[in-house]
Protein backbone atom coordinates (compact mmCIF):
# COMPACT_ATOMS: atom_id res chain seq x y z
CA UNK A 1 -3.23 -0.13 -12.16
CA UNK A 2 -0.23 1.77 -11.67
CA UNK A 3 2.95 0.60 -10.47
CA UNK A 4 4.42 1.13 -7.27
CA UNK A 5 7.65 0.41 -5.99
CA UNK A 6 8.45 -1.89 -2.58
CA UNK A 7 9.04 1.09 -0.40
CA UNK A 8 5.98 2.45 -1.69
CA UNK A 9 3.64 -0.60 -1.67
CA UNK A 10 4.49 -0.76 1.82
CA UNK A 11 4.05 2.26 3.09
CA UNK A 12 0.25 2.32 1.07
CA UNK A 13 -0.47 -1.43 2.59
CA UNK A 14 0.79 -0.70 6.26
CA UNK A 15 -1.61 2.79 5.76
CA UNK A 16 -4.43 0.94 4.65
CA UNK A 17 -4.23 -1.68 6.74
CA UNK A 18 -3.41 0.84 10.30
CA UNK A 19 -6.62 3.11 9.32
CA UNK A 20 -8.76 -0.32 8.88
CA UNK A 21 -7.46 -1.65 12.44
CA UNK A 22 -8.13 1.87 13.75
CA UNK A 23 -11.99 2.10 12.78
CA UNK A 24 -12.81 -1.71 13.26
CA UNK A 25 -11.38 -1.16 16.85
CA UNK A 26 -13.37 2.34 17.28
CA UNK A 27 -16.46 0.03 16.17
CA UNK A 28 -15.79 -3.02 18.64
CA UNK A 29 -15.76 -0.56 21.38
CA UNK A 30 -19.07 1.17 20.89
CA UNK A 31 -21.41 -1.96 19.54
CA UNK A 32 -22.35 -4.87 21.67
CA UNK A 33 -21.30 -8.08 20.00
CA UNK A 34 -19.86 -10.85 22.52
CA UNK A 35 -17.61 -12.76 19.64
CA UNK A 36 -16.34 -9.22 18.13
CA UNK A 37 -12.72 -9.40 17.96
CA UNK A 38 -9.75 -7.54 15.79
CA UNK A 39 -6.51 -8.20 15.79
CA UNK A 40 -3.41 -7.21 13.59
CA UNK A 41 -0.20 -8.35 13.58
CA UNK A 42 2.71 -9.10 10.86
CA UNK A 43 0.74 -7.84 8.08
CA UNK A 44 -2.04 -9.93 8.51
CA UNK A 45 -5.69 -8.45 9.82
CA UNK A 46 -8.12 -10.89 11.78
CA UNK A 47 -12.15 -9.92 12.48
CA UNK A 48 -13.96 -11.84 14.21
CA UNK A 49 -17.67 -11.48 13.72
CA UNK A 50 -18.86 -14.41 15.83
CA UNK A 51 -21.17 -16.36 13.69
CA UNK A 52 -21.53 -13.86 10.55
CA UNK A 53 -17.78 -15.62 9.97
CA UNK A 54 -14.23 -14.13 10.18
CA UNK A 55 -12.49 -11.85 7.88
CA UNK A 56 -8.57 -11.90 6.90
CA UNK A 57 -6.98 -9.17 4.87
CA UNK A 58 -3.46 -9.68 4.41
CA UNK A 59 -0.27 -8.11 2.69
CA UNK A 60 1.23 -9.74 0.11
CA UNK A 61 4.90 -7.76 -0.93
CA UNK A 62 6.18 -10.39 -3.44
CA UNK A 63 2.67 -9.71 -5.29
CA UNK A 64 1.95 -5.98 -4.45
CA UNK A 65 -1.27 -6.81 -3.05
CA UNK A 66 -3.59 -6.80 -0.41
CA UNK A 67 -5.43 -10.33 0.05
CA UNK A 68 -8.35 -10.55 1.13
CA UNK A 69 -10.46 -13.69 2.87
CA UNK A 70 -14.42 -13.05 3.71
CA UNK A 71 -16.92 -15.07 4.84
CA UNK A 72 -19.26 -13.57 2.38
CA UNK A 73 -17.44 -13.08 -0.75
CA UNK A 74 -14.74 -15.38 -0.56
CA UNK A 75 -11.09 -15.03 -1.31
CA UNK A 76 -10.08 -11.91 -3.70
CA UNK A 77 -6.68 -9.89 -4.29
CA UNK A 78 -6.42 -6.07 -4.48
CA UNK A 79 -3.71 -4.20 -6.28
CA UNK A 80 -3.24 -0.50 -5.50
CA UNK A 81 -4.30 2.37 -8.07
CA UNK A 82 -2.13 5.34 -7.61
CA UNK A 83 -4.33 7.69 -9.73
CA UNK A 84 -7.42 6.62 -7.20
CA UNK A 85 -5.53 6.23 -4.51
CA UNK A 86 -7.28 2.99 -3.90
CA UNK A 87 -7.16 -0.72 -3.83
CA UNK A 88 -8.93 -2.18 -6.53
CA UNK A 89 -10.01 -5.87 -7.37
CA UNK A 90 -8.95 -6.56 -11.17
CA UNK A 91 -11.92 -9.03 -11.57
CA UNK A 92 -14.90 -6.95 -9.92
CA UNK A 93 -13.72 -3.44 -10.58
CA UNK A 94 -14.41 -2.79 -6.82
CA UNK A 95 -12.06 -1.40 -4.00
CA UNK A 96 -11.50 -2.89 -0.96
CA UNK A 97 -13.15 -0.21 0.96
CA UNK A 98 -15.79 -0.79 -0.71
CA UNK A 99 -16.59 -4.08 -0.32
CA UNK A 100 -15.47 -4.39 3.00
CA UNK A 101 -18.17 -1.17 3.63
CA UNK A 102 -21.06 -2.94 2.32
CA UNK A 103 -20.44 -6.63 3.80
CA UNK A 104 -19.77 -5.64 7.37
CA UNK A 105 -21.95 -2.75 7.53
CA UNK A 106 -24.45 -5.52 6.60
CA UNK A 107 -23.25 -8.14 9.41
CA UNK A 108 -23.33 -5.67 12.07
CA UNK A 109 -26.59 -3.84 11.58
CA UNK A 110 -25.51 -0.42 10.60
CA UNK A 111 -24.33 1.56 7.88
CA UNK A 112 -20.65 3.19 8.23
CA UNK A 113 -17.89 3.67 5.71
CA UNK A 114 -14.29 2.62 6.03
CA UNK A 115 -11.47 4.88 6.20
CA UNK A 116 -9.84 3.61 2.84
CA UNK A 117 -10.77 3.26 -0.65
């Protein structure tokens, strides 16, 4: 994983995290789920799936990462690969997108991709 510095983790993190909020509201506004919710605020990404469980992806600046918290999954971290341009989980070898792709794709019904790597 490449280094980044703070300016730059942040503006990669903030990027990441805006496009996610973007799409996941885009989605909430076209499917028909009563307990669908999103919400972002202070670095810190809530969705609310009803019962498939909640999601939390979070910054984390003193670490460089992205955390994340699924209902599926469980708890990983994500560091950012500047060659990829992509946040990648050290112990899986996959990127948030990724993952994040396949496990709500799968609670919602439908296949989409999301907007980051």
């Amino acid at each position: 994983m490449s280094t980044l510095t703070d300016r730059e983790y942040d503006e990669e993190a903030s990027k990441s995290l805006d496009a996610l909020l973007c799409c996941l509201e885009d989605i909430g506004d076209e499917i028909e789920m009563d307990d669908f919710d999103v919400e972002y605020s202070s670095g810190v990404l809530t969705l609310r799936l009803g019962e498939k469980g909640t999601y939390v992806i979070n910054k984390q600046p003193p670490n460089k990462q992205i955390w994340l918290s699924s209902p599926v999954s469980g708890p990983e971290r994500y560091d950012f690969d500047c060659k990829h341009k992509a946040w990648f989980c050290r112990h899986t070898d996959e990127s948030l997108g990724a993952l994040l792709s396949r496990e709500i794709s799968s609670a919602l019904g439908f296949q989409f991709v999301m907007p980051i790597k």
